[in-house]
Every structure is written in structure tokens, then in C-alpha cells.
Protein backbone atom coordinates (compact mmCIF):
# COMPACT_ATOMS: atom_id res chain seq x y z
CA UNK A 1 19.52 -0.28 2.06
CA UNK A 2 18.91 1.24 -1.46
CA UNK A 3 15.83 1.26 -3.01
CA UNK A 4 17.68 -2.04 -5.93
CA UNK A 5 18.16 -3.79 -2.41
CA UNK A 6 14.79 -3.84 -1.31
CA UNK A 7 12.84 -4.79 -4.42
CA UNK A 8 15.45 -7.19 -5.02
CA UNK A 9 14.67 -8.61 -0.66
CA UNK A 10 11.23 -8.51 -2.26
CA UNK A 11 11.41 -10.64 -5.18
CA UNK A 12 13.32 -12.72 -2.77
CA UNK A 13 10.53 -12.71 -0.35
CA UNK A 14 8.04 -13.33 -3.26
CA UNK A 15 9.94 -16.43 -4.90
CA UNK A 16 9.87 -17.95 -1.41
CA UNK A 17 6.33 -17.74 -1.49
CA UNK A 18 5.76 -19.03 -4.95
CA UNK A 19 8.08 -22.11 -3.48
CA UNK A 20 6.06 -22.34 -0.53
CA UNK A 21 2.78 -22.61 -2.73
CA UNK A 22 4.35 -25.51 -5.31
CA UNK A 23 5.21 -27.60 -1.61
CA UNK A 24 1.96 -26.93 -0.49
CA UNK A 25 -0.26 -28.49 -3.19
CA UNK A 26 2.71 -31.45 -4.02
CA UNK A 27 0.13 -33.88 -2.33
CA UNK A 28 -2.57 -32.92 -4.83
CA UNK A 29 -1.54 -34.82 -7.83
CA UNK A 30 -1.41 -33.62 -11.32
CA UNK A 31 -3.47 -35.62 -13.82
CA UNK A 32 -0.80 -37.10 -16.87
CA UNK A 33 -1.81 -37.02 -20.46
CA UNK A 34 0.04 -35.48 -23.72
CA UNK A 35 -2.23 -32.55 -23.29
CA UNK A 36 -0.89 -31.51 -19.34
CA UNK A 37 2.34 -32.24 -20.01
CA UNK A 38 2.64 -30.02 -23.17
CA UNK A 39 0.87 -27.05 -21.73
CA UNK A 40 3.49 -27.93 -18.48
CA UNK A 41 6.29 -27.33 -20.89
CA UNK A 42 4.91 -24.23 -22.36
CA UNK A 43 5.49 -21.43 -20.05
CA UNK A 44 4.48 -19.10 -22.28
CA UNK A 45 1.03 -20.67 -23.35
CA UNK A 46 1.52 -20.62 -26.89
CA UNK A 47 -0.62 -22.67 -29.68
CA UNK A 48 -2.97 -24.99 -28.48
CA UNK A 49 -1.67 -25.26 -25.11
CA UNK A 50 -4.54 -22.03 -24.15
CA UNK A 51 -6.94 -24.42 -25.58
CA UNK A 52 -5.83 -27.20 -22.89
CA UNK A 53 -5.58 -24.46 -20.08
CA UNK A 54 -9.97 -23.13 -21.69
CA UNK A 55 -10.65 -26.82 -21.07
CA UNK A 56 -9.54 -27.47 -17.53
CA UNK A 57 -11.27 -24.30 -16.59
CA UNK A 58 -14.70 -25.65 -18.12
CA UNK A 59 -13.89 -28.70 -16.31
CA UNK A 60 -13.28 -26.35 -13.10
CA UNK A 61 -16.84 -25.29 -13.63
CA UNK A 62 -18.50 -28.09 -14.72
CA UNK A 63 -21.51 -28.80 -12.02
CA UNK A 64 -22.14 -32.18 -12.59
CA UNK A 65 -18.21 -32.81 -12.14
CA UNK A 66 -17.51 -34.35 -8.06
CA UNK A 67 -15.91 -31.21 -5.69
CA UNK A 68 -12.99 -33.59 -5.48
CA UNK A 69 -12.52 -33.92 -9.13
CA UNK A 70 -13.08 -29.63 -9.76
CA UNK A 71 -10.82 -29.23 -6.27
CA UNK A 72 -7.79 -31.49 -8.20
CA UNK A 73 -8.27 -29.16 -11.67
CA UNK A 74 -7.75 -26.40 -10.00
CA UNK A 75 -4.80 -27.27 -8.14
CA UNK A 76 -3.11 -28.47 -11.40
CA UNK A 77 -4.43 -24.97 -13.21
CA UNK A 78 -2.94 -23.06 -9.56
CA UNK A 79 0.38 -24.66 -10.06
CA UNK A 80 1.01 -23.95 -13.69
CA UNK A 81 -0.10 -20.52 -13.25
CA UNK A 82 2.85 -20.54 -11.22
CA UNK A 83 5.20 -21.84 -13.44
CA UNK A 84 4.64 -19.62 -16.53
CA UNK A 85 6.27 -16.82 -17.93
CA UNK A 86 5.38 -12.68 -17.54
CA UNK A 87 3.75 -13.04 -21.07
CA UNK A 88 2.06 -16.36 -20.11
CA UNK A 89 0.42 -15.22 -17.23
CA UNK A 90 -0.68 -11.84 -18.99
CA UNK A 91 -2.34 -14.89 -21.48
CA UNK A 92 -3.54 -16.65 -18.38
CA UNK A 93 -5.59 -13.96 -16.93
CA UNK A 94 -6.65 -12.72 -20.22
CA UNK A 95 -8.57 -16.16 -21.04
CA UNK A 96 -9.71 -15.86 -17.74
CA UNK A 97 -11.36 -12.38 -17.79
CA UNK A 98 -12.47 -12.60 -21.46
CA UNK A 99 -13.70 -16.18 -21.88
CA UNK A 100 -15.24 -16.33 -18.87
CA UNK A 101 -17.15 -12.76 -18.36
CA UNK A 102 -20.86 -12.70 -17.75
CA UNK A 103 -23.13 -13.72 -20.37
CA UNK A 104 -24.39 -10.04 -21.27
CA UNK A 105 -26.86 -11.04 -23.59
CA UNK A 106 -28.44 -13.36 -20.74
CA UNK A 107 -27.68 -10.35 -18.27
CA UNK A 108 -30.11 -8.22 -20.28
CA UNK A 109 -32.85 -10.47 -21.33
CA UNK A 110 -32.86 -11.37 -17.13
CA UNK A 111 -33.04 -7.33 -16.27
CA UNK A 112 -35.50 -7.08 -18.72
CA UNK A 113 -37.89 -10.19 -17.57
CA UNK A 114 -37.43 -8.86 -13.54
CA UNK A 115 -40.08 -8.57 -11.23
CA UNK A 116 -39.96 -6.66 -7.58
CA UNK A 117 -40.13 -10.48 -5.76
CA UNK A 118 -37.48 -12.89 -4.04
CA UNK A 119 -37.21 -15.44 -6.63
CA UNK A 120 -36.56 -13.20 -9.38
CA UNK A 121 -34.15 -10.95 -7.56
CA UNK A 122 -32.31 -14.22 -6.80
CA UNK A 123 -32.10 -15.53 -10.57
CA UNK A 124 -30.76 -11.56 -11.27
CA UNK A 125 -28.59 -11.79 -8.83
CA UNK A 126 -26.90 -14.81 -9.54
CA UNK A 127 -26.35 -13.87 -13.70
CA UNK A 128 -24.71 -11.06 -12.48
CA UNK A 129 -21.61 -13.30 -11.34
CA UNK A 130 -19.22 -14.63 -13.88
CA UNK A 131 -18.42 -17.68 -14.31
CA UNK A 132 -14.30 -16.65 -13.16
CA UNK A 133 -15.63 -15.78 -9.71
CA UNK A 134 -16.17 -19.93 -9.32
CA UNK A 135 -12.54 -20.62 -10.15
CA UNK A 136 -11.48 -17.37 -8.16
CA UNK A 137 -13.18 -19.12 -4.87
CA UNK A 138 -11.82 -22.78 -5.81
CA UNK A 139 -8.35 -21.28 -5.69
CA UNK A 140 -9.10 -19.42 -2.45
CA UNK A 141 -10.30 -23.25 -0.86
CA UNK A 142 -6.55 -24.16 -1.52
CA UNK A 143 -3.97 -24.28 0.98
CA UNK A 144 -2.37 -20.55 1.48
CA UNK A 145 -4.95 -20.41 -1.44
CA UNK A 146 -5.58 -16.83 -0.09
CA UNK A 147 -2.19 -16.01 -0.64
CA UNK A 148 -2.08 -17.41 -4.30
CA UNK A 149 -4.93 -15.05 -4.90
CA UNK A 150 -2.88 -11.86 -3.40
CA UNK A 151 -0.39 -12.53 -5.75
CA UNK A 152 -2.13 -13.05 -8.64
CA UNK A 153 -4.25 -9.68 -8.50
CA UNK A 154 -0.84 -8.26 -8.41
CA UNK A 155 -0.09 -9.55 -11.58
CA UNK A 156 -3.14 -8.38 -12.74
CA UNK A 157 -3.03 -4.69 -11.54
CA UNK A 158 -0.19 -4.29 -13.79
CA UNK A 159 -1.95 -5.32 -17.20
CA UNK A 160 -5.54 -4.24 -16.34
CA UNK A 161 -6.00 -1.36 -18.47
CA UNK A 162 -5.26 -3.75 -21.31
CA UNK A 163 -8.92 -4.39 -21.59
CA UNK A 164 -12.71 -4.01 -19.94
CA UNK A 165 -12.20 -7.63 -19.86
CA UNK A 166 -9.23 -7.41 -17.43
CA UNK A 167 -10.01 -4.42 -15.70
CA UNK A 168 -13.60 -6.62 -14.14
CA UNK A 169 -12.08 -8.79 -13.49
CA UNK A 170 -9.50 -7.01 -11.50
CA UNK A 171 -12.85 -5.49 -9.84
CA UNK A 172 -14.15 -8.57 -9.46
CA UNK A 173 -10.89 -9.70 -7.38
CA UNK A 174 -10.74 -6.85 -5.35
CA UNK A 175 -14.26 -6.94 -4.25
CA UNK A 176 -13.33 -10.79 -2.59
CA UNK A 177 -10.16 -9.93 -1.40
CA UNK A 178 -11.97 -7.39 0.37
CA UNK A 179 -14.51 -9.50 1.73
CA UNK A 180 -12.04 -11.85 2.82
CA UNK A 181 -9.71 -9.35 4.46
CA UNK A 182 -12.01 -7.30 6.32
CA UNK A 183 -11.31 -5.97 9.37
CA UNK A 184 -13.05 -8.17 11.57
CA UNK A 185 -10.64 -11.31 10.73
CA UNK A 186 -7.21 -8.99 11.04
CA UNK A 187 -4.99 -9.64 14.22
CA UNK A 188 -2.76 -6.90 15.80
CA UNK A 189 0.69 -7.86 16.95
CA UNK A 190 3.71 -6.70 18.63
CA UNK A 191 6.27 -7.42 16.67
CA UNK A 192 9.89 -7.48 18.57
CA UNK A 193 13.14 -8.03 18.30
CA UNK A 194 12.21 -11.74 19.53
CA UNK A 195 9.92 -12.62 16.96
CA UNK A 196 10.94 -15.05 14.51
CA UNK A 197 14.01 -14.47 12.37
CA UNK A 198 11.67 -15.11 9.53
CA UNK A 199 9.43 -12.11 9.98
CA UNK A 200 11.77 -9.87 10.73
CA UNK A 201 13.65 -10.46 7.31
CA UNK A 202 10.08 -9.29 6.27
CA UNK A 203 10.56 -6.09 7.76
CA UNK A 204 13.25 -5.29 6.39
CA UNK A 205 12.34 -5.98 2.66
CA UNK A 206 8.92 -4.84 3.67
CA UNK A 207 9.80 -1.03 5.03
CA UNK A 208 8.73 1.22 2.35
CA UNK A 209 9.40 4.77 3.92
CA UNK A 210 12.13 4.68 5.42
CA UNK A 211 14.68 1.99 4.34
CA UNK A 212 16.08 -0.13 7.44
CA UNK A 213 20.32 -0.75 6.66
CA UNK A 214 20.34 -3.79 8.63
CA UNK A 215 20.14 -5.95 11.66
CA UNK A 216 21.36 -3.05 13.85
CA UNK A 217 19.17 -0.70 12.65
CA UNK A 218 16.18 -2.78 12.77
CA UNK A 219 17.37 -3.50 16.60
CA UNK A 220 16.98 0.25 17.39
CA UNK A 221 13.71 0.23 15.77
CA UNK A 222 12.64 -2.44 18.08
CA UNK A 223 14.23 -0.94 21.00
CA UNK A 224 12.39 -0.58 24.36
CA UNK A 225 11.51 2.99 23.19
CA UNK A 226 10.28 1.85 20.10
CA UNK A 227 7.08 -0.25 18.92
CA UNK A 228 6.26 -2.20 15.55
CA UNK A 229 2.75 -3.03 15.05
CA UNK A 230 1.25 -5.50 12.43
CA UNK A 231 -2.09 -6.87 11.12
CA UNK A 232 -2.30 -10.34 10.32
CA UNK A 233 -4.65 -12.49 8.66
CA UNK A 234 -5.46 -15.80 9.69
CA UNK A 235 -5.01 -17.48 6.37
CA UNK A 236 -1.70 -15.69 6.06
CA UNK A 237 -0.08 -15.59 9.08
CA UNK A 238 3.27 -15.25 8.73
CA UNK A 239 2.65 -12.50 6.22
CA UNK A 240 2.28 -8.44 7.65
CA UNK A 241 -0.27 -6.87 5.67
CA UNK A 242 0.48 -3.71 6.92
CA UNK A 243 2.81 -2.54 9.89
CA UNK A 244 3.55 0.71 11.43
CA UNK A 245 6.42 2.08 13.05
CA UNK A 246 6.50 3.93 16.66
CA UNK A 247 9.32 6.19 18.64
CA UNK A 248 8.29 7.22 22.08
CA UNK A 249 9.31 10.76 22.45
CA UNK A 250 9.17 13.89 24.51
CA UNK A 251 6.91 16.34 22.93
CA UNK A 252 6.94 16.33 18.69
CA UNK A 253 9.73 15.36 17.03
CA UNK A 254 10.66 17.64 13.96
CA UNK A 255 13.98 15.22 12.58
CA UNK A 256 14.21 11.85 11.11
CA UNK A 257 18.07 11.82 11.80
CA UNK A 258 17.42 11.28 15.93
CA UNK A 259 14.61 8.93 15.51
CA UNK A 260 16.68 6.39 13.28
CA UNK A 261 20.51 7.17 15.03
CA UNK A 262 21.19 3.52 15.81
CA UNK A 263 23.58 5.28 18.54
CA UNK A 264 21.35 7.61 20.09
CA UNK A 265 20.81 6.75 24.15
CA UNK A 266 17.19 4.78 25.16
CA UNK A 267 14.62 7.17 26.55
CA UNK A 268 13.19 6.30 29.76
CA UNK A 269 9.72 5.45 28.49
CA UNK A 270 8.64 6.69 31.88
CA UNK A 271 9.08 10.22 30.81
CA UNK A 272 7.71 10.19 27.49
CA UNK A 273 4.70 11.88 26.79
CA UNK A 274 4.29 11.41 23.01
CA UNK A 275 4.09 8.59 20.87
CA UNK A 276 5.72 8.99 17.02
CA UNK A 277 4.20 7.04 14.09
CA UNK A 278 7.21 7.52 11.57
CA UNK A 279 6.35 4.59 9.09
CA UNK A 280 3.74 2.93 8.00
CA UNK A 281 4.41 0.29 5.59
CA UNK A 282 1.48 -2.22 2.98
CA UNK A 283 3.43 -5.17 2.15
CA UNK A 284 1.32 -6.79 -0.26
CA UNK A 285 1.16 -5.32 -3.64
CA UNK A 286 -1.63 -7.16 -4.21
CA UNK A 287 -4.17 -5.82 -1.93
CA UNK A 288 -3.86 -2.20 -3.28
CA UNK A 289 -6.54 -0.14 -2.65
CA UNK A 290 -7.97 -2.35 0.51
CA UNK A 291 -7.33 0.15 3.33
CA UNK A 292 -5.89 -1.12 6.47
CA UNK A 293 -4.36 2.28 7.66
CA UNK A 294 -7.01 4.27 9.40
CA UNK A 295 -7.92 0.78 11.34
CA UNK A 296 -4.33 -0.06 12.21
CA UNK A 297 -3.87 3.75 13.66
CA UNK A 298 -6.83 3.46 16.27
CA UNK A 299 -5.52 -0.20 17.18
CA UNK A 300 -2.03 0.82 18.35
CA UNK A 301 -3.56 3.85 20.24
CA UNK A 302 -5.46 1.42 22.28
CA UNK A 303 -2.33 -0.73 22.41
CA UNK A 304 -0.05 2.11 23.40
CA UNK A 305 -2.26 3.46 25.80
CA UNK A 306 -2.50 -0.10 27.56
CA UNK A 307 1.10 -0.27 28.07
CA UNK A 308 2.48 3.60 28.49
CA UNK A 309 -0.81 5.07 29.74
CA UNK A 310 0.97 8.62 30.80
CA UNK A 311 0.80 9.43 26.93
CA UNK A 312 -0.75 12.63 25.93
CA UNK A 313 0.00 13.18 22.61
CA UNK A 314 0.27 11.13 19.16
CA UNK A 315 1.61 12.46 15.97
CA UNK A 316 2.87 11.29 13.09
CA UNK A 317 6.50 12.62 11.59
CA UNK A 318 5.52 12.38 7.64
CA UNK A 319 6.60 12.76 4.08
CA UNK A 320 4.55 15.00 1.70
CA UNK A 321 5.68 12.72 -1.22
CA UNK A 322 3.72 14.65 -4.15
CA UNK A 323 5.01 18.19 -3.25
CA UNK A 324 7.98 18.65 -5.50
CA UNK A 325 5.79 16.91 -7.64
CA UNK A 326 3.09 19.70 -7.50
CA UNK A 327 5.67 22.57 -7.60
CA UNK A 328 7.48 21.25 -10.65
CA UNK A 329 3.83 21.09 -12.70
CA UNK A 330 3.17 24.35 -11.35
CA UNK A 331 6.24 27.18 -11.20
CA UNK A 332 4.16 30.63 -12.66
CA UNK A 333 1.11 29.80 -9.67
CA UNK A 334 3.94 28.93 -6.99
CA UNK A 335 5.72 32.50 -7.87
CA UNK A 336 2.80 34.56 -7.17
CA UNK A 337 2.09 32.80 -4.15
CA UNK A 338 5.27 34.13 -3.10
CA UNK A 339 5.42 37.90 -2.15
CA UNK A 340 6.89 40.36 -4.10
CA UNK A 341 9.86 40.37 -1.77
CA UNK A 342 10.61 36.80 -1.89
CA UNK A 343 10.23 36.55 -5.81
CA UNK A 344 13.55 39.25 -5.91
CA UNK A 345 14.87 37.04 -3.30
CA UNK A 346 14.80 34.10 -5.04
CA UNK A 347 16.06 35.99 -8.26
CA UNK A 348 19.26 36.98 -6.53
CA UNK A 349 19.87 33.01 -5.02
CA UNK A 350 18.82 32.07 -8.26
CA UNK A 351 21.64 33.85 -10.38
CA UNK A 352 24.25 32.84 -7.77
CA UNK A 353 23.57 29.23 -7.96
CA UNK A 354 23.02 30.02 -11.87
CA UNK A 355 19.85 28.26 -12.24
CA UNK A 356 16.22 29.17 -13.17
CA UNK A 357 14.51 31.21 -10.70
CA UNK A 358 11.83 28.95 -9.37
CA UNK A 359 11.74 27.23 -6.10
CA UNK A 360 11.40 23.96 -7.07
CA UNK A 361 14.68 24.93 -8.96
CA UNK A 362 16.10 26.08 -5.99
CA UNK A 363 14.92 22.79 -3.84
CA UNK A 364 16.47 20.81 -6.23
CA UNK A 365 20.39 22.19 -5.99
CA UNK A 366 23.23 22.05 -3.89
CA UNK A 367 21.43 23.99 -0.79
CA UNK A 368 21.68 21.92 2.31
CA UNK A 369 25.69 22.52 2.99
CA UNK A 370 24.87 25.93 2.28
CA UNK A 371 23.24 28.20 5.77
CA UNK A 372 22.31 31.03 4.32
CA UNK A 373 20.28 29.86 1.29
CA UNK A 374 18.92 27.09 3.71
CA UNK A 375 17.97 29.60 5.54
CA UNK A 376 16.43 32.12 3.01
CA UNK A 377 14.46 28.63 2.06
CA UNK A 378 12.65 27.74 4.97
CA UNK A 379 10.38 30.32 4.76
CA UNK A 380 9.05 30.56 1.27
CA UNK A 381 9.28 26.25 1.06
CA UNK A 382 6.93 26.16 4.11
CA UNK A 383 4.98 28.85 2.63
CA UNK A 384 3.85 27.33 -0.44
CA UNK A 385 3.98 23.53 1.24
CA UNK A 386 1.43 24.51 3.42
CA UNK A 387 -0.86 26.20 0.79
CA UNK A 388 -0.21 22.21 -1.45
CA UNK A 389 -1.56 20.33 1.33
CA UNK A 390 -4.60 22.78 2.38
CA UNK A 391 -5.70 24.17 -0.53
CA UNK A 392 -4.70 22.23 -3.33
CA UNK A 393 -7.81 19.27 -3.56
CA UNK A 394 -8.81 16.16 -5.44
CA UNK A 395 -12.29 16.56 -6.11
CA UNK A 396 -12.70 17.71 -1.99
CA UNK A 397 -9.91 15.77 -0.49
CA UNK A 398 -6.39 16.95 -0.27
CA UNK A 399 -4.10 16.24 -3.33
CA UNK A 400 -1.25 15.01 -1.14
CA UNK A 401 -1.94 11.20 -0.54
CA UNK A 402 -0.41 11.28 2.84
CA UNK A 403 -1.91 13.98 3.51
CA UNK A 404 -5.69 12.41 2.51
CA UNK A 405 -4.66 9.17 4.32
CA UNK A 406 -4.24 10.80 7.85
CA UNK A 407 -6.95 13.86 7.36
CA UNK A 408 -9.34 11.30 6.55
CA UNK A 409 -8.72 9.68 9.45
CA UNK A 410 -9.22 12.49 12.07
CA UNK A 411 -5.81 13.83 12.20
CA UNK A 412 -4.95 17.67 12.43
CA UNK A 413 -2.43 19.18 10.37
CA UNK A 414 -0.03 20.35 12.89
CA UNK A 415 3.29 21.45 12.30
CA UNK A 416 5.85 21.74 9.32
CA UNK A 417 9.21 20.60 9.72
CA UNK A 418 12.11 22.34 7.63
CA UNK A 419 15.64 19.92 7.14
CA UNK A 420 13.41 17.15 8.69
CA UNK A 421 14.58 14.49 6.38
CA UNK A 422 17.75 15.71 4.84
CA UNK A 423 18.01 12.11 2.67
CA UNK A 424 18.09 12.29 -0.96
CA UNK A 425 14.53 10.91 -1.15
CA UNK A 426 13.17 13.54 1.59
CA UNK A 427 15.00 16.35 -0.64
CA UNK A 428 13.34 15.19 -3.74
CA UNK A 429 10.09 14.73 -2.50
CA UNK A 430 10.05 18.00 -0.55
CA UNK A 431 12.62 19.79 -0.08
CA UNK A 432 13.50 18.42 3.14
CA UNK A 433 10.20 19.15 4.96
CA UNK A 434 8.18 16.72 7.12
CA UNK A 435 5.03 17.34 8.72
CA UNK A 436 3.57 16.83 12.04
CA UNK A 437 -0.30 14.89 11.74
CA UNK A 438 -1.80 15.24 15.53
CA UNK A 439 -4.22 12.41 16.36
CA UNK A 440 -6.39 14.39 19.17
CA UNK A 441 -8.04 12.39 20.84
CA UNK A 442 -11.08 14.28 21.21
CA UNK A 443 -11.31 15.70 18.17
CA UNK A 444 -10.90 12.31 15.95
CA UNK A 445 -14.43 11.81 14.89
CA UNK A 446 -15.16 15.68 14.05
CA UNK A 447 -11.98 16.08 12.13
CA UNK A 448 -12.90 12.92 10.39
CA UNK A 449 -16.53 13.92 9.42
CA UNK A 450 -15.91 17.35 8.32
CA UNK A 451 -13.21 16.15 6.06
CA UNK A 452 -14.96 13.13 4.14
CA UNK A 453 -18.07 15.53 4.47
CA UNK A 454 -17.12 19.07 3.51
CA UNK A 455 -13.63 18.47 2.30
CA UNK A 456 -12.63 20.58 5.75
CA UNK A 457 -9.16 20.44 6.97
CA UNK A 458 -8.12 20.61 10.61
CA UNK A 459 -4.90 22.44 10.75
CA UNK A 460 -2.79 24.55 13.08
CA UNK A 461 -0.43 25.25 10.45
């Protein structure tokens, strides 16, 4: 499945849930008047139909208004936020953030006039919420209401640098979202090949590492040597927030190719002694930045463990996605990493394939038909991979975001993989190699603290 086919399964995925929504809230009826129906036929909120939309909001946060009255407005505002244009719901949320910010003015006079005692920490606390956080939780009180409110932060991710306006409230958003998704109200599941047809469509559109062609390829990655784990919330529960993907192995594996070979034979899961985390997969665009990784890791351990308890060893097979990236921004520093030796090397390969004499040059010819210069490439691409991931840092943590995601979490840098992922994507992204992130048991928590703490890296590379 190409990367067009799986945003396109995801806009399918996501106009199914807009439909769902507009079912949903059909028994909540919309009020009639020449106002509604104008700003109904006005996708785009233009002219006075943002004045209509500023009054129903008021009217959303009107106190002396019944909950049943302020629970109906914001239903009707809900629903047309769903029918309106890109450009009208870049207006929406802009009337949103900007009309209804806090009151700075009151904000300051209120700091100003505080006093170290319960009543006025109260009254200081409670300026410091805007008035869009009111209409934020009305929407959440909706049915799949939580779900309305994923999507929506999604839209507003990709407009909130427009203004401080936008980008609070985007704050805002995310600080509920991640309230309401915390970890203690996320269920694990096995996912199978016997789980609804429904979910498993989800997979498919859903897999973001490594793109699943198919029924029959899914099937293998559901096989009885394979595992697919998922957290669930309860107000969303036929949505995955996150899943991972799991081959049962003997010792590490170093190649995509085997684990995804729809024809390769079942291992006896008897004899396996390590468990593979190939994928891991967020589904929901708008919950970016809410980390369910680290939590979902430690989960399926447990799970694993429960059902295959002769494992020893658990590793991940991954990407180092901002390599190439890296080497590209920086060709004079990757050159005298590189010994004098393999500079003159790379000179000679270089004026054969009559290109620029870089590696990331190199990486990104015709190589991988070609033994010998795949073979004068391991070496030097490992080389200067491995100094990327362990020395080169944001602020302490590794520059590599796969790379932070699974040293944060206790992993140890374990072993580099050359023509591990021999796809276009794996070649662009890093010249074929894949790592090896070992979960040690016994080591998870002092991995963990000496990298948040001391930006120390665990590695046996």
C-alpha cells in the first residue's frame, strides 16, 4: 500500500467518523430561524454569519441559560462545525480562541489583589480559565463528544502558529485531552485476526511504519507467531489510539524482509525466545504530543510474558528516520568522522558512480544491486549512524526521535543492522540500516533515569 493509499484509507476512515458524529446528535434538534439557516448554508462563515456563530457561543455560556437549553446550542454549533469548509473552520476556531481568551486585564488586577488564603487562590484560579474551556467541556458531554474534540485539535494543530490566540488555545486543548486520556482510563487489547472486520480496516489505514498491502498481509501479521496490541479508550472504543506490532523470534532479528514474508513458515512459538516490536503505530492525529508509547511497551511485556513465559529477550527492529536527514545538513563534519582511509575510499566509489563524494551521496544512488560498494558501505554508514544516535543531542536527549522515544523509556541501544530494510523509504531514511533497542528487563528503570537525568545512553553499539 503506498503512502496516496493510506492517507487516502484515512480520510476514508475520518469521513466515516464525521458521518458517525452528524447520526449521533440527529436526535438533538436544531433550533430554525433565518439566522441558523443562513450560517447552515455558509460553509465558509462569511459576513454576518460569524456574528450568528459569536452569538450561540455567548448563549453556550450564558449561566442563567437551563443545561438543557446550553447542551442543545452546542450540539447545533458541534454539527455545523462539521459541515464547514477548511477556511471556515480555520474562522471557527479563530473566533473561538480570540473572542473568547481570558480577560487579561481582569487576570492582572486579580494577581495583583491576591492574598496567600483559600478563597482568594480560588477566585485566581478560576480567571485563569477562558471562557472556550466551557464550550470545550460542553462538546466533550456530547455523544462520541470525545471524539469530536480529537478531531478538532487536529484541525487546529495545523493553523496554530497563526496566532497566540490559536496557539492557547491549542494548549488549552491539549491539556484536557490529556486529562481525559490518561493512562488510568486506557484498555489493552489483543487484537486478532477475529476481531471485527471494522477494526481491522483500521489497521490497515492506521499502520504508519510499515505499510500493510492487504488482507493477506495483515493475516501474517496476526499469525499465531505474531501479536497486535492496542489501547483503547472508553469513550472511543472502536478507535486504536495507539497499537504496536510483535514477531516472536529466535534471538534478534536484523531484516524486515523475513518478518513481513507473507510466505515465510509459522515458528513454533514454543521455541522462541525473543519477542520483536517492529511497529508501533498513533492513529489519531489529534492527540499529538500525548504519549502513549512508553506505557503501551511495559503493558505488552506483561501481556507477552503471561502467555509465552519462556521469553528472554525483547527488542525492537527500528527505523532511524532523521539520519539521512542529519547527514545531508551535515557532509564536511560526517567526512572527518570518517578516517583518512575511508575518505579516499569513498573518493574512488564516488568518481565511479560519478557523483559527489559524500556518503549521504553515496546512500542515496544505485548501491543495493551493487556487492561490492554495498559492501565498502556498511562500514563507514554504521560508523557515522552510530555516532547520530549517541552523540548527536537535543538539548540532552538524542536527536533521533526514535531513538529518544525508546532510550527514554529504558531501552539499550543494541545492535545496528546494515540492508535491514532495503524499501525505498528504509533507503531514504537511512541507508538501509535498522537498529536493535533491547528492553532488559533489569536494567529498565536505570537506563530510564540516567537518560531523562544525565542525558546518558545505554548502548552496546
Amino acid at each position: 500500500m503506498s503512502m496516496q493509499q493510506t492517507r487516502s484509507s484515512e480520510g476514508s476512515l475520518f469521513n466515516r467518523s464525521i458521518s458517525r458524529l452528524k447520526e449521533l446528535w440527529q436526535s438533538f434538534p436544531l433550533t430554525s430561524g433565518d439566522e441558523t439557516t443562513q450560517y447552515l448554508a455558509n460553509q465558509d462563515l462569511d459576513g454576518s454569519s460569524i456574528d450568528v456563530l459569536r452569538g450561540e457561543m455567548h448563549f453556550c455560556l450564558n449561566k442563567s441559560v437551563g443545561e438543557m437549553a446550553t447542551r442543545k446550542q452546542a450540539v447545533q454549533i458541534a454539527r455545523q462545525y462539521l459541515e464547514l469548509t477548511e477556511l471556515g473552520k480555520e474562522r471557527f476556531l479563530t473566533l473561538l480562541a480570540e473572542d473568547f481568551d481570558l480577560d487579561y486585564v481582569y487576570v492582572k488586577a486579580t494577581i495583583d489583589q491576591w492574598k496567600p488564603d483559600p478563597d482568594s487562590t480560588n477566585k485566581l484560579r478560576q480567571v485563569l480559565e477562558s471562557p472556550r474551556l466551557t464550550l470545550l467541556r460542553q462538546f466533550n458531554e456530547l455523544p462520541d463528544g470525545i471524539k469530536f474534540l480529537v478531531n478538532m485539535r487536529a484541525d487546529l494543530l495545523a493553523i496554530k502558529d497563526k496566532s497566540p490566540a490559536l496557539k492557547g488555545m491549542q494548549q488549552e486543548l491539549k491539556q484536557l485531552l490529556h486529562a481525559w486520556f490518561d493512562l488510568g482510563f486506557l484498555q489493552l487489547e489483543k487484537i486478532t485476526w477475529d476481531s471485527p472486520t471494522s477494526l481491522l480496516e483500521k489497521l490497515i489505514a492506521y499502520e504508519a511504519v510499515h505499510a500493510i498491502n492487504g488482507w493477506s498481509d495483515l493475516k501474517n501479521r496476526l499469525s499465531s507467531d505474531r501479536c497486535c496490541y492496542a489501547f483503547f479508550h472508553p469513550q472511543m472504543p472502536d478507535e486504536p489510539l495507539i497499537f504496536i506490532e510483535v514477531a516472536l523470534t529466535q534471538g534478534l532479528a536484523g531484516e524486515m524482509a523475513p518478518l513481513l514474508d507473507v510466505d515465510a513458515p509459522l515458528l513454533d512459538t514454543d521455541t522462541a525466545d525473543t519477542a520483536i516490536f517492529y511497529s508501533i503505530s498513533n492513529t489519531q492525529r489529534g492527540l499529538a504530543g500525548i504519549s502513549f508509547g512508553n506505557f503501551l511497551i511495559k503493558n505488552v511485556v506483561g501481556q507477552l510474558l503471561q502467555q509465552f513465559p519462556h521469553l528472554t529477550q525483547f527488542s525492537t527492529l527500528s527505523p532511524i528516520p532523521g539520519f539521512t536527514k542529519w547527514l545531508t545538513a551535515n557532509p564536511d563534519k560526517a567526512l572527518e568522522l570518517l578516517t583518512e582511509e575511508q575518505r579516499q575510499q569513498l573518493k574512488v566509489h564516488a568518481e565511479e558512480q560519478g557523483i559527489t563524494p559524500n556518503l549521504g551521496a553515496m546512500l542515496a544512488a544505485d548501491w543495493a544491486d551493487n556487492p561490492a560498494l554495498s559492501d565498502w558501505l556498511e562500514k563507514p554508514t554504521k560508523q557515522l549512524i552510530g555516532h547520530y544516535l549517541i552523540q548527536e543531542k537535543r538539548g540532552q536527549g538524542a536527536l533521533d526521535p526514535v531513538a529518544n522515544f525508546h532510550l527514554s523509556n529504558g531501552s539499550t541501544a543494541a545492535r545496528l543492522n546494515w540492508r535491514a530494510n532495503l524499501s525505498k523509504r528504509g533507503i531514504k531514511e537511512s541507508g538501509s540500516v535498522m537498529i536493535n533497542y533491547v528492553y532488559a528487563l533489569d536494567k529498565i528503570e536505570d537506563n530510564c533515569v540516567a537518560y531523562v537525568e544525565q542525558g546518558e545512553i545505554a548502548n552496546d553499539l
